[in-house]
Protein backbone atom coordinates (compact mmCIF):
# COMPACT_ATOMS: atom_id res chain seq x y z
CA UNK A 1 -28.71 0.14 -44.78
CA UNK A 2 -30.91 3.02 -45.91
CA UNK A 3 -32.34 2.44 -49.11
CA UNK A 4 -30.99 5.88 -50.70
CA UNK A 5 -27.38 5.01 -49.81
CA UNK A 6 -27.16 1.91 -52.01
CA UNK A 7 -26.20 4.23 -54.96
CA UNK A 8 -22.51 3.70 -53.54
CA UNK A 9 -20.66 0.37 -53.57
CA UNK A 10 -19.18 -0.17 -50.06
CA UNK A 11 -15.73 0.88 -51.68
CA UNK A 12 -16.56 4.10 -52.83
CA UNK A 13 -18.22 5.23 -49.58
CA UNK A 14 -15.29 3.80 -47.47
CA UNK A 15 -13.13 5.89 -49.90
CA UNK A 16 -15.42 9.21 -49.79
CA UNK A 17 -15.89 8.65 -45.67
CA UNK A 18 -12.15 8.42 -45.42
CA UNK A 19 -11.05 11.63 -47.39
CA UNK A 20 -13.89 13.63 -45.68
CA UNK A 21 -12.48 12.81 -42.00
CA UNK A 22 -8.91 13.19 -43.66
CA UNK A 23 -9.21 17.05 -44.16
CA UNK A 24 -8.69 17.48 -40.30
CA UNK A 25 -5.14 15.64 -40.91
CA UNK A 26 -4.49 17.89 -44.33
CA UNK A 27 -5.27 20.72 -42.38
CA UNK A 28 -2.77 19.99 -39.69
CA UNK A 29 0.17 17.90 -40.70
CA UNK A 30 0.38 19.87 -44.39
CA UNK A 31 1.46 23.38 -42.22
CA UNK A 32 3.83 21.76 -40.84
CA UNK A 33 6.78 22.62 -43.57
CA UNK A 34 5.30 25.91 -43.99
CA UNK A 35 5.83 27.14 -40.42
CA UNK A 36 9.34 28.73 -40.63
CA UNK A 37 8.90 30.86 -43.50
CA UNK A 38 5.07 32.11 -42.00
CA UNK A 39 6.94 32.87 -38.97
CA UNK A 40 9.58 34.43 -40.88
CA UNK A 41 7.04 36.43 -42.89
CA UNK A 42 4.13 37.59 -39.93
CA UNK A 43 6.39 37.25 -37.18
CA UNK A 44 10.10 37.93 -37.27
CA UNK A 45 10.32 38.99 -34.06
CA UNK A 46 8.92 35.74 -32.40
CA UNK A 47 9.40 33.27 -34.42
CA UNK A 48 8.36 30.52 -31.73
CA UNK A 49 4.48 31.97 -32.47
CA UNK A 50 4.00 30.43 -35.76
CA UNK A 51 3.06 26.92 -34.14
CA UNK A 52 -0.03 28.66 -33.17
CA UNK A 53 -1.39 28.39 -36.46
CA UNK A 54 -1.56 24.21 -35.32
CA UNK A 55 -3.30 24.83 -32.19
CA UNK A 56 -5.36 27.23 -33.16
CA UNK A 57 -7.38 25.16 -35.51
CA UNK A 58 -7.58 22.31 -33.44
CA UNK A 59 -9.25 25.10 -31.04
CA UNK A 60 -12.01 26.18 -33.59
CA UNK A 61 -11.93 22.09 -34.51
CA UNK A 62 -12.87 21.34 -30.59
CA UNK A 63 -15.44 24.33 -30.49
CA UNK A 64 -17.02 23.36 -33.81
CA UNK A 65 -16.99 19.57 -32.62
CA UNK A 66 -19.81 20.77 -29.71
CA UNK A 67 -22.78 21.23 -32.23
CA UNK A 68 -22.14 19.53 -35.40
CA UNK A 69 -23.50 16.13 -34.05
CA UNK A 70 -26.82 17.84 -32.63
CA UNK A 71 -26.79 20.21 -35.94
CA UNK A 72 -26.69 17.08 -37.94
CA UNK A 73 -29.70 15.30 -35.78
CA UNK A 74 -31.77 18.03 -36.89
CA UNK A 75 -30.89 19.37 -40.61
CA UNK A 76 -29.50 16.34 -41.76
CA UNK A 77 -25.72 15.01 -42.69
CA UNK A 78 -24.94 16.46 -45.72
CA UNK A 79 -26.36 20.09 -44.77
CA UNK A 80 -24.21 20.34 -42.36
CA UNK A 81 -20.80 18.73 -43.85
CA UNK A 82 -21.29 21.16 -46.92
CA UNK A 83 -21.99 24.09 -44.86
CA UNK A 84 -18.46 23.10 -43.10
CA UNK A 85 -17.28 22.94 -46.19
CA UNK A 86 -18.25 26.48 -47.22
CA UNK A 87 -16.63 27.68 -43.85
CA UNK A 88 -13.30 26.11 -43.98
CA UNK A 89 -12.91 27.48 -47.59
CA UNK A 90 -13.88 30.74 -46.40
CA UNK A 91 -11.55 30.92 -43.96
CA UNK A 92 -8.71 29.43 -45.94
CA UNK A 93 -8.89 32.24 -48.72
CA UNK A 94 -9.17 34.17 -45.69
CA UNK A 95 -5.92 33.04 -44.84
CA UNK A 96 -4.40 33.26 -47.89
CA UNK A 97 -4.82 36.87 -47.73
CA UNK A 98 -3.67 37.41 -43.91
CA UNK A 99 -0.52 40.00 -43.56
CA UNK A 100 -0.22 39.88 -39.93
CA UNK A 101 -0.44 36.68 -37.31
CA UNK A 102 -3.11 37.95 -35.56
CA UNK A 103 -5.41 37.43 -38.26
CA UNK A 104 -3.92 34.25 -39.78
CA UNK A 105 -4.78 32.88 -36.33
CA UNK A 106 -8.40 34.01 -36.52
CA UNK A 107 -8.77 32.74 -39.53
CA UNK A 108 -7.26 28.87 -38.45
CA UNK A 109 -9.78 28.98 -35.69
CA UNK A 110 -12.51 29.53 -38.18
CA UNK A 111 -11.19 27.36 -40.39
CA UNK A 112 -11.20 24.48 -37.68
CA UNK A 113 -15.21 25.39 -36.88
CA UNK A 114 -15.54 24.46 -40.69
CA UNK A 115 -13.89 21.38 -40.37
CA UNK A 116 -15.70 20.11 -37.30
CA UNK A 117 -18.37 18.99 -39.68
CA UNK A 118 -16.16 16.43 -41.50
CA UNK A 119 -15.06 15.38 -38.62
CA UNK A 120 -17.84 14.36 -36.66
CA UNK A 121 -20.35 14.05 -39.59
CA UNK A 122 -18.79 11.09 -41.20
CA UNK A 123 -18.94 9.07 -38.66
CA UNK A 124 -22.97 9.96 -38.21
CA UNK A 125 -23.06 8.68 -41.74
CA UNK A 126 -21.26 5.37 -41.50
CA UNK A 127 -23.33 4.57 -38.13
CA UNK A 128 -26.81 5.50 -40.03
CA UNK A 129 -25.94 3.12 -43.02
CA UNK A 130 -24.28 -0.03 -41.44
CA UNK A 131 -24.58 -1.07 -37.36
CA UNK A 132 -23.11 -4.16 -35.32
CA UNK A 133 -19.89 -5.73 -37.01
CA UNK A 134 -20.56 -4.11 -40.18
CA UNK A 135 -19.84 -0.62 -38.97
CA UNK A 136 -16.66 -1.74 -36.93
CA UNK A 137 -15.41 -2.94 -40.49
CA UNK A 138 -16.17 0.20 -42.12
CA UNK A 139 -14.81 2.22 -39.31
CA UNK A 140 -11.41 -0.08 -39.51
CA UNK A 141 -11.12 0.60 -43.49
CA UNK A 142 -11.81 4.20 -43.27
CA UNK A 143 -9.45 4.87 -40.38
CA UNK A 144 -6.78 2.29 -42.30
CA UNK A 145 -6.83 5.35 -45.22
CA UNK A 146 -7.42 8.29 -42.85
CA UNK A 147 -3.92 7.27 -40.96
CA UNK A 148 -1.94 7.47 -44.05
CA UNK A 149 -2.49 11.15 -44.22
CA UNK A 150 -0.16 12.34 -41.98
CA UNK A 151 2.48 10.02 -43.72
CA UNK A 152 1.72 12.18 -47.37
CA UNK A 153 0.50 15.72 -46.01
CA UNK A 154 4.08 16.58 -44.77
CA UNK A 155 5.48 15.72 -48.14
CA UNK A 156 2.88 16.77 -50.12
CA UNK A 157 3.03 20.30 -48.37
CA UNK A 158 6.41 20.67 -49.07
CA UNK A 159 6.65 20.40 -52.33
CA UNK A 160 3.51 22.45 -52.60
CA UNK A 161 5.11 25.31 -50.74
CA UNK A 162 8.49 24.43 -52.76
CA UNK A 163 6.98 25.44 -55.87
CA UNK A 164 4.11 28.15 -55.41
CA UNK A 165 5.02 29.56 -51.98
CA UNK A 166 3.77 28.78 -48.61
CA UNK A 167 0.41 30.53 -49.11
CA UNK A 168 -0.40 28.73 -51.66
CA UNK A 169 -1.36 25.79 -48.85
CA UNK A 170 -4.30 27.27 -48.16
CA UNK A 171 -5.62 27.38 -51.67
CA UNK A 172 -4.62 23.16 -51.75
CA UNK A 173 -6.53 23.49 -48.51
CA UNK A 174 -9.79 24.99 -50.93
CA UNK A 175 -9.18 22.01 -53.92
CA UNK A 176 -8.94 19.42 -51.51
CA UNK A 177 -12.70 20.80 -49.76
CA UNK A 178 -14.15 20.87 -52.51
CA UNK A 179 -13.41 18.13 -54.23
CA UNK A 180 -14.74 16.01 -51.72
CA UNK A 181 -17.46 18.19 -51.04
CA UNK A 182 -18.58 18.04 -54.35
CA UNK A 183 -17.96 14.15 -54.70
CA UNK A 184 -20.60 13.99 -51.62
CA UNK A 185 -22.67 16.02 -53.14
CA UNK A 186 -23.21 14.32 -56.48
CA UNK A 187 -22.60 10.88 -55.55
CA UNK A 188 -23.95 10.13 -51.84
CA UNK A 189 -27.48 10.42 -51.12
CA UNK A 190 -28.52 11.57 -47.50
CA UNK A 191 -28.17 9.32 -44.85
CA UNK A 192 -30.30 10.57 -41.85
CA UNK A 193 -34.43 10.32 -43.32
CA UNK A 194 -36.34 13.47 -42.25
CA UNK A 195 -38.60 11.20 -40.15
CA UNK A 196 -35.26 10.21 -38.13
CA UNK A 197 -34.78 13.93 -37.51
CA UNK A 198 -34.43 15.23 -33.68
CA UNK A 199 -35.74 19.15 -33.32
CA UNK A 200 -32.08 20.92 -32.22
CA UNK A 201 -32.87 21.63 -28.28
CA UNK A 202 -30.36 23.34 -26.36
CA UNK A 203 -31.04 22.70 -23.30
CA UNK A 204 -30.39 18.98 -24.23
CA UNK A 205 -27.03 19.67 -25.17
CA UNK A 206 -26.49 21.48 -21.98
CA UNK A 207 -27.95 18.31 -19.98
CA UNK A 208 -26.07 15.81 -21.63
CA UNK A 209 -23.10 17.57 -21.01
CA UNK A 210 -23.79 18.14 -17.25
CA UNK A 211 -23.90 14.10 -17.05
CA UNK A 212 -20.59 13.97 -18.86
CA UNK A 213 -18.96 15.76 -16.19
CA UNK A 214 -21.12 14.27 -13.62
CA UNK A 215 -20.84 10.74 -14.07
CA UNK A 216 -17.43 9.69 -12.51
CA UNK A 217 -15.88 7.17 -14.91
CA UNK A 218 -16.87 9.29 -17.83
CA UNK A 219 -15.46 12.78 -16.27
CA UNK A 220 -11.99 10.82 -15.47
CA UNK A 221 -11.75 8.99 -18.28
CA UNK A 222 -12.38 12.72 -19.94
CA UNK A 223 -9.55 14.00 -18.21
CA UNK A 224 -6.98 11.24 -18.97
CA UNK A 225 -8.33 11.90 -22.48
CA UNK A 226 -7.56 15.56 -22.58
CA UNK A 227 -4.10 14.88 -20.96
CA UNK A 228 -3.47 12.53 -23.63
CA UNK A 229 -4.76 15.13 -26.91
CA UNK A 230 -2.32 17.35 -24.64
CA UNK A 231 0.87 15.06 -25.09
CA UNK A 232 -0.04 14.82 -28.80
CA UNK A 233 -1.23 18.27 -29.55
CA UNK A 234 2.37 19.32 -27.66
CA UNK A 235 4.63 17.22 -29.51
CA UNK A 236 2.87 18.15 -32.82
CA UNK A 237 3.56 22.01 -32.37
CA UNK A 238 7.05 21.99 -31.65
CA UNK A 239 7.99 18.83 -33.68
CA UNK A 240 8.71 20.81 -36.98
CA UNK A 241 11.04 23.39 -35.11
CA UNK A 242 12.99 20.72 -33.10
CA UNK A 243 14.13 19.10 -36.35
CA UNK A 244 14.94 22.19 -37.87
CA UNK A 245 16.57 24.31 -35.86
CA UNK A 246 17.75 21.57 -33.05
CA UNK A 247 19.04 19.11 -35.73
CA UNK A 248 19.34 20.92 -38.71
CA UNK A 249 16.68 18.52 -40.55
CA UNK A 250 14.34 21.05 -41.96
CA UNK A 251 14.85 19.99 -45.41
CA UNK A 252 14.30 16.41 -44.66
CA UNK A 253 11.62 17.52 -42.00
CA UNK A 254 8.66 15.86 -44.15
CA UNK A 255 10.53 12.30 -44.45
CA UNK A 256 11.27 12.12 -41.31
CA UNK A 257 7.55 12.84 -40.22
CA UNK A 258 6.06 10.49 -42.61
CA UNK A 259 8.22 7.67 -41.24
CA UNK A 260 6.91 8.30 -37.84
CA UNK A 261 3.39 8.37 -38.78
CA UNK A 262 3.58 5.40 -40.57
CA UNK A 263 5.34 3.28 -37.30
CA UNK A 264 2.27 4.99 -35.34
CA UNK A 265 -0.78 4.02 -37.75
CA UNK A 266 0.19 0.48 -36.27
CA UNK A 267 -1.09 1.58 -32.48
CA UNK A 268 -4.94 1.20 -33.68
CA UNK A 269 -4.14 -2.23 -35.31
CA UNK A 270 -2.32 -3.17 -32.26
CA UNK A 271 -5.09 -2.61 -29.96
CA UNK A 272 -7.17 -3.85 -31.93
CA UNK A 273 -5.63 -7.44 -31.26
CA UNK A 274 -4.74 -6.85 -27.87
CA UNK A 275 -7.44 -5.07 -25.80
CA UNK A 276 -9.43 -8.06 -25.58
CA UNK A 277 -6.41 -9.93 -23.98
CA UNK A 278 -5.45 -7.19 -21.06
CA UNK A 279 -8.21 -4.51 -21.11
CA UNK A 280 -8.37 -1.33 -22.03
CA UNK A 281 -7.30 0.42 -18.86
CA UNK A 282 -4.49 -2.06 -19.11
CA UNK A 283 -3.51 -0.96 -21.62
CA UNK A 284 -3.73 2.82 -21.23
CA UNK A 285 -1.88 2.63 -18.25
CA UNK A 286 1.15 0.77 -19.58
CA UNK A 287 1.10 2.96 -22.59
CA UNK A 288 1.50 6.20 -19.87
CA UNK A 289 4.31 4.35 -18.39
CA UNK A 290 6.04 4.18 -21.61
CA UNK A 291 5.86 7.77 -22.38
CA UNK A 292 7.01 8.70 -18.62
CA UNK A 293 10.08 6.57 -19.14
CA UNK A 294 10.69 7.06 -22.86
CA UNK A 295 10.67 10.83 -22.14
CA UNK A 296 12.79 10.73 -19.40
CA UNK A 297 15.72 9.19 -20.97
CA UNK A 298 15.35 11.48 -24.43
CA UNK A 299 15.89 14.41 -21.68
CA UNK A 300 18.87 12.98 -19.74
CA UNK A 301 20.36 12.38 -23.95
CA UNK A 302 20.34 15.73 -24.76
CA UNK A 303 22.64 16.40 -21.93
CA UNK A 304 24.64 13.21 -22.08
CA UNK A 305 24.72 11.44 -25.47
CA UNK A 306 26.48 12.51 -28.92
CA UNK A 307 24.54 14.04 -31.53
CA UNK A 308 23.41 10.70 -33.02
CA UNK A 309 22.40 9.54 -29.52
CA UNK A 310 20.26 12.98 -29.42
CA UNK A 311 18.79 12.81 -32.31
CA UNK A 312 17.54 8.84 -32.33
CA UNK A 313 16.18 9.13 -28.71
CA UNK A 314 14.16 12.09 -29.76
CA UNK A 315 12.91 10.26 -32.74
CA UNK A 316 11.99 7.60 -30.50
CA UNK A 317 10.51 9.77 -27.90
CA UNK A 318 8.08 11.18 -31.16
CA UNK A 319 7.15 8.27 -32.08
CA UNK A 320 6.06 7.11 -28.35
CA UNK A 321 3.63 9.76 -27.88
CA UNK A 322 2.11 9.53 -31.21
CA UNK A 323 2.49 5.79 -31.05
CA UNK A 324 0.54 6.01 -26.90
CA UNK A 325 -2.22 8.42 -28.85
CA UNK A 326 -3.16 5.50 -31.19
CA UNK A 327 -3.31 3.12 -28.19
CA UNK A 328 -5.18 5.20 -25.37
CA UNK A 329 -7.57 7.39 -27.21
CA UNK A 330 -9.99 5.26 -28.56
CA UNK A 331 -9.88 3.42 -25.60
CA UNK A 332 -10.63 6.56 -22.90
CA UNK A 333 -13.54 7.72 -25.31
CA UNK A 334 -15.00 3.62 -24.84
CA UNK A 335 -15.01 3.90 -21.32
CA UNK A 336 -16.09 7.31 -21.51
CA UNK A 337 -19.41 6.58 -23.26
CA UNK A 338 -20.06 2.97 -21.56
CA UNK A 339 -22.40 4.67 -18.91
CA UNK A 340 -23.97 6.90 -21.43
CA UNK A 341 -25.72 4.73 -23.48
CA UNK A 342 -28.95 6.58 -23.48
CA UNK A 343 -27.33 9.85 -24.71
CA UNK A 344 -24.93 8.47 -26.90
CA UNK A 345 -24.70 11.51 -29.91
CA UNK A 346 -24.71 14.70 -27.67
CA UNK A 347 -22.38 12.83 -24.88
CA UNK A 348 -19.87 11.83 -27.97
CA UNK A 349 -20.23 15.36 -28.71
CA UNK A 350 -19.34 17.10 -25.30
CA UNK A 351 -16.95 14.79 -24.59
CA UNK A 352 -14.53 15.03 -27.59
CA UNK A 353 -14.71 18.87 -27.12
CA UNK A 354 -13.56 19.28 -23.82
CA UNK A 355 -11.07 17.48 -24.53
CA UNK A 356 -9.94 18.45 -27.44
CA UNK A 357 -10.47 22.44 -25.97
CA UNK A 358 -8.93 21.39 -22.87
CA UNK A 359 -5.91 19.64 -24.89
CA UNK A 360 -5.22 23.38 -26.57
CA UNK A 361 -4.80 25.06 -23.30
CA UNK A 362 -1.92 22.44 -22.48
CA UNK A 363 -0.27 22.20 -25.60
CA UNK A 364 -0.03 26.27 -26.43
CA UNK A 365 2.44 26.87 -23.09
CA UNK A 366 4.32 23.83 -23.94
CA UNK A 367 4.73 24.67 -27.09
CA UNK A 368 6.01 28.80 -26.73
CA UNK A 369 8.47 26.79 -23.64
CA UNK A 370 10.87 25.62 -26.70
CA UNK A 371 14.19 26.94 -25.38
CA UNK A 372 16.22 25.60 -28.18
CA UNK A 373 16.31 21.78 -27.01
CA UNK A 374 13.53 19.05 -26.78
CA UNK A 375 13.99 19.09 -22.94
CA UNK A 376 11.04 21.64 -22.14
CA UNK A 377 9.06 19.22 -24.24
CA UNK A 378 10.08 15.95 -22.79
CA UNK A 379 9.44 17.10 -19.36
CA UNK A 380 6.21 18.60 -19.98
CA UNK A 381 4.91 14.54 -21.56
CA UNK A 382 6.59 13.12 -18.77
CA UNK A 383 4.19 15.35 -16.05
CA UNK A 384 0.94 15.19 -18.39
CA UNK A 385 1.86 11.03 -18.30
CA UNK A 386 2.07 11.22 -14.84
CA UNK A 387 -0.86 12.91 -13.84
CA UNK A 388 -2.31 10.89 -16.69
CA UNK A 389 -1.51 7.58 -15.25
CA UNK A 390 -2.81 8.29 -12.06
CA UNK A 391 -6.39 9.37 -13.02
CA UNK A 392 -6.41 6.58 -15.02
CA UNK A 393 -5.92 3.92 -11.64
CA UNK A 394 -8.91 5.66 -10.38
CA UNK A 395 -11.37 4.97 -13.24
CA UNK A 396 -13.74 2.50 -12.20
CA UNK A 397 -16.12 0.48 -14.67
CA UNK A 398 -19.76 -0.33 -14.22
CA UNK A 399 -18.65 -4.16 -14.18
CA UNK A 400 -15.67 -2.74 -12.90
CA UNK A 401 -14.11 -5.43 -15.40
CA UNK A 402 -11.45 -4.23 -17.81
């Protein structure tokens, strides 16, 4: 541990760590009520549109994601979180203001840039002050907190848009920012010494991220990884709609959401106990099976079963791909870094925003294909698990050991 960082008891920087990284969740899962009255408002016409305010944060997010980690290498942790900071509340006043969709959507994808820094800068901080078993625990506790935030935002947001209108969102968007901000800023010393400090080169960047694509097992595992964010990023734009206008369940929209989140926070605990057992590719692989076969029979429902039967397979068919997510991600980005030991902080880097980029692209078509029905959808996760499935048979190990 650094000797500036003992200011904070373990507690309170497990606490701080976990509401930074859980301003990319706010950001998301909050919207989520808010959609049908911002597509009512900015576009009438189209009102399948508004679930591009979702993707197009997680766009800026995945561009943003590219330089933090070097940025941070070089300026230090907390310049660059706070300067995130700044940016995302920027860009959410900015938002606040918008009158057309056009420049709401601008404004998301800024707003995501900002909030690349939380995302990937907490984690620099947690590996500078703990390593081995230490930061494993830390990582657990923070992530423990961090999941609960798509169980709350959904709620939380509605009543927030209940009472002061859906723009007001972005302004909980600015309290929220700075409030942590300004918690990290009085409380936690910096966590990267200026003799640690790596001059920001470039070209470095650019070579690191010619090995990521270059080295097989890390360029598949890349892929399976986008096509996973894909099925998630997918089922997150067009879940709000489904249970509104497909099952009429808009006012119960945020319960419903919260219970799913909360049956899918268990996927990381799961895996936890398991992957030593069967193996991470294992494990992936079954998991893509379950979301080919799950989606599948949600599809043939909607043509066959009763309303209840829709409904409950659809639930079910939610909660499988965010339920897979929890089980496969953290496990692709593993055996994505294992050969990249050497260039560990610009490959972690590269890799999460390709895929996370690369995840957009997929999700955005799937997402305007909403026809009225979940089918669109459930075909679309049954192809990306697929394809996903068989990348994932030809990803190969150094010990080729799972």
């Amino acid at each position: 541990m650094t000797h500036d960082a003992k200011r904070l008891s373990q507690t309170e920087f497990i606490a701080l760590m976990a509401m930074v990284a859980a301003t990319v969740a706010f950001s998301i899962d909050a919207m989520l009520p808010a959609l049908p009255e911002i597509g009512a408002e900015l576009s009438p016409d189209a009102l399948n549109n508004a679930q591009l305010i979702l993707t197009s944060f997680v766009f800026g997010m995945g561009l943003g994601t590219f330089v933090t980690g070097p940025l941070s290498d070089t300026f230090g942790r907390k310049p660059v979180m706070i300067g995130g900071a700044v940016l995302y509340c920027g860009a959410a006043i900015w938002a606040f203001y918008a009158q057309t969709l056009e420049v709401m959507l601008i404004a998301r994808t800024i707003q995501g840039l900002g909030a690349a820094g939380p995302r990937v800068v907490a984690l620099a901080m947690i590996r500078d002050i703990y390593g081995g078993r230490d930061m494993a625990r830390i990582s657990s506790f923070v992530m423990l907190v961090f999941s609960l935030v798509p169980a709350l935002a959904p709620t939380l947001g509605y009543f927030i848009i209940a009472g002061f209108g859906w723009r007001s969102i972005f302004l909980a968007f600015v309290i929220f920012s700075l409030a942590t901000s300004i918690w990290l800023l009085i409380r936690q010393p910096e966590t990267l010494l200026p003799e640690n400090r790596r001059p920001l080169r470039i070209g470095k960047l650019i070579e690191a991220t010619k090995e990521v694509l270059t080295t097989e097992t890390t360029r598949l595992s890349m892929i399976v990884q986008t096509l996973g964010f894909g099925i998630l990023f997918s089922s997150l734009s067009s879940i709000q709609q489904i249970f509104d206008l497909v099952f009429d369940e808009g006012e119960h929209f945020h319960y419903w959401f919260g219970s799913i989140a909360v049956i899918s926070a268990s996927a990381s605990l799961l895996n936890a106990r398991i992957v030593g057992k069967y193996g991470m590719r294992a494990i992936i692989r079954r998991m893509f099976q379950v979301n080919v076969t799950v989606a599948l029979i949600m599809v043939a429902c909607q043509f066959t079963g009763s309303e209840t039967v829709r409904f409950w397979s659809f639930y079910v068919f939610v909660v499988s791909c965010f339920f897979g997510a929890g089980m496969t991600i953290g496990n692709l980005n593993a055996l994505a870094m294992e050969p990249l030991p050497h260039i560990a902080g610009l490959a972690a880097s590269a890799i999460a925003a390709v895929a996370t980029v690369g995840a957009v692209f997929i999700a955005i078509p799937v997402g305007l294909a909403f026809n009225g029905t979940p089918v669109p959808l459930g075909l679309a996760v049954a192809l990306l698990a697929t394809v996903a499935f068989w990348f994932t048979t030809k990803i190969k190990r150094p010990s080729d050991e799972d």
